[in-house]
Protein backbone atom coordinates (compact mmCIF):
# COMPACT_ATOMS: atom_id res chain seq x y z
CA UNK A 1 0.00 0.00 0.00
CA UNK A 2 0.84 3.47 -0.91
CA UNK A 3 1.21 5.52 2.63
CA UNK A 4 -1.33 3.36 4.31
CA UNK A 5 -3.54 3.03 1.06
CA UNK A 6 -4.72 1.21 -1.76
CA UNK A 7 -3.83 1.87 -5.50
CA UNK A 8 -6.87 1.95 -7.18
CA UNK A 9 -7.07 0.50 -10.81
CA UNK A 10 -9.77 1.11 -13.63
CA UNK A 11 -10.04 -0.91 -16.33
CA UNK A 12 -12.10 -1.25 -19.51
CA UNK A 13 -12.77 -4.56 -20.89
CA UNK A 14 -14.83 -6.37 -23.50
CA UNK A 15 -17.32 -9.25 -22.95
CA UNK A 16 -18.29 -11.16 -26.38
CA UNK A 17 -19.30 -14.53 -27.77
CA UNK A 18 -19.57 -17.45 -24.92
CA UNK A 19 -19.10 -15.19 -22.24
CA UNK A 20 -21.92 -12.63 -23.09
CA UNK A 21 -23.75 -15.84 -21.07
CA UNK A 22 -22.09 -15.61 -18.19
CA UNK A 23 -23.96 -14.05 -14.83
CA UNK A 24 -22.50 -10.46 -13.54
CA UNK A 25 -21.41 -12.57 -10.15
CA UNK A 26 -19.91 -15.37 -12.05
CA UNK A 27 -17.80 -12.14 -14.15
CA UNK A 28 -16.78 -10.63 -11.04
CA UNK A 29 -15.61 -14.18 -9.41
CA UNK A 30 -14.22 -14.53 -12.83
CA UNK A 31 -12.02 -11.40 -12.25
CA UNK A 32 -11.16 -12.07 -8.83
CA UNK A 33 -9.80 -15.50 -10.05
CA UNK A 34 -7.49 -13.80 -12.57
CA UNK A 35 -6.32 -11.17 -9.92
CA UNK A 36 -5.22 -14.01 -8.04
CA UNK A 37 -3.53 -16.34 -10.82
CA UNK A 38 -1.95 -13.09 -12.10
CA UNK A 39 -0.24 -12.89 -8.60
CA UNK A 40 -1.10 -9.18 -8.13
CA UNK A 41 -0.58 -7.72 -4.71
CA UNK A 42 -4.47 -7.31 -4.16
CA UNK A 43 -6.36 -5.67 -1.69
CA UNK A 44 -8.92 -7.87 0.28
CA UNK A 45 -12.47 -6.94 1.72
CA UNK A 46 -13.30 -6.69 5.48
CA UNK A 47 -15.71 -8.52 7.25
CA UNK A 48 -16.19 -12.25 7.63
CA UNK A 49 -15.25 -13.83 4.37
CA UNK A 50 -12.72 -11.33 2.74
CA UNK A 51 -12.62 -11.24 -1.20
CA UNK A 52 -10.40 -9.55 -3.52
CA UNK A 53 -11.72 -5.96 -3.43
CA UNK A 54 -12.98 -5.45 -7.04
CA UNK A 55 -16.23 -3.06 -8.26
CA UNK A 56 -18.20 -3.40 -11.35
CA UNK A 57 -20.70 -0.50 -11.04
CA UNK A 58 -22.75 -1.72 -14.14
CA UNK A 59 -24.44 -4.78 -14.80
CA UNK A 60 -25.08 -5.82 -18.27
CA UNK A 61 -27.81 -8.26 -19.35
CA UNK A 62 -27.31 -11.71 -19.30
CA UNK A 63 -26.61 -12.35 -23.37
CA UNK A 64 -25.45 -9.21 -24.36
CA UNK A 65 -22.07 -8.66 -25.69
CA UNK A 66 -20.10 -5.79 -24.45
CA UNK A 67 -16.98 -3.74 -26.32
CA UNK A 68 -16.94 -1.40 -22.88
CA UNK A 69 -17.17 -2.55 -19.56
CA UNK A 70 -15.86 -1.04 -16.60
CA UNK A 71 -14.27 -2.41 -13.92
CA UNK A 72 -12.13 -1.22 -10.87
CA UNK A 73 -9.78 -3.23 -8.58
CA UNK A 74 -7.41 -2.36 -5.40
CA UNK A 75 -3.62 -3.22 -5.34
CA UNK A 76 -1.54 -2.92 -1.95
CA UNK A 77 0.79 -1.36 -4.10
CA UNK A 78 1.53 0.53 -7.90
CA UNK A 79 2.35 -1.61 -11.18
CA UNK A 80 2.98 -0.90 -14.15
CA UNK A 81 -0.52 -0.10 -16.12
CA UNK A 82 0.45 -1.73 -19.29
CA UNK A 83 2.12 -4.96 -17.66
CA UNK A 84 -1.62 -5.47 -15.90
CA UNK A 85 -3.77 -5.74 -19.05
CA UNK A 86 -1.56 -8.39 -20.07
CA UNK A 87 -0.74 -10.44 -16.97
CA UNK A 88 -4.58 -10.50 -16.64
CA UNK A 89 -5.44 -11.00 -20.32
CA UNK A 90 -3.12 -14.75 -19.63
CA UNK A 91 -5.01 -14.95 -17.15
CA UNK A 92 -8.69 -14.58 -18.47
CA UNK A 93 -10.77 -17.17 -20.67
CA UNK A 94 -11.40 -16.52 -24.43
CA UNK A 95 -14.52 -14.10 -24.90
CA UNK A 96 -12.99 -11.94 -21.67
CA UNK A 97 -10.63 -9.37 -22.97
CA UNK A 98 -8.81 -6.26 -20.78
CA UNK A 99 -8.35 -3.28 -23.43
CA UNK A 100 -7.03 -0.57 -20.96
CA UNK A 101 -5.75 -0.17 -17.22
CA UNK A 102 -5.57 3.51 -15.61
């Protein structure tokens, strides 16, 4: 962590073919997964059963592809932007692709 704090991370992917039938939980677990194969320094929740601390403020209908979803994650500490979209994008399943990290 940064002085005591998280680096927050915002990233942009696309959601097509196959995986326009996956749930909105099953996409974040699906993320959370990746964070952790990736082996990114995450940030976890509080409470009783801490998760990697992710957000994904919209919610798009199960079946629909998507060219611009947003997403934002917490790391304990900064990487570099462009080395993120591609450690992920190993990680991630065909259909699931990061297109930018800021």
């Amino acid at each position: 962590m940064v002085n005591g704090t998280a680096v927050k991370y915002s990233v942009r992917f696309s959601k097509k073919g196959d995986m326009a039938y996956i749930s909105h939980l099953d996409l974040m677990r699906l993320f959370r997964r990746a964070i952790r194969r990736a082996d990114l320094p995450f940030v976890l929740t509080g409470g009783f059963t801490p998760r990697v601390k992710i957000s994904m403020p919209k919610a798009l209908k199960l079946g629909k592809e998507s060219d611009q979803e947003e997403m934002q994650f917490w790391l304990a500490e900064e990487k570099d932007r462009s080395g993120l979209s591609e450690n992920l994008n190993r990680e991630l399943p065909p259909g699931v692709r990061v297109i930018s990290c800021e």
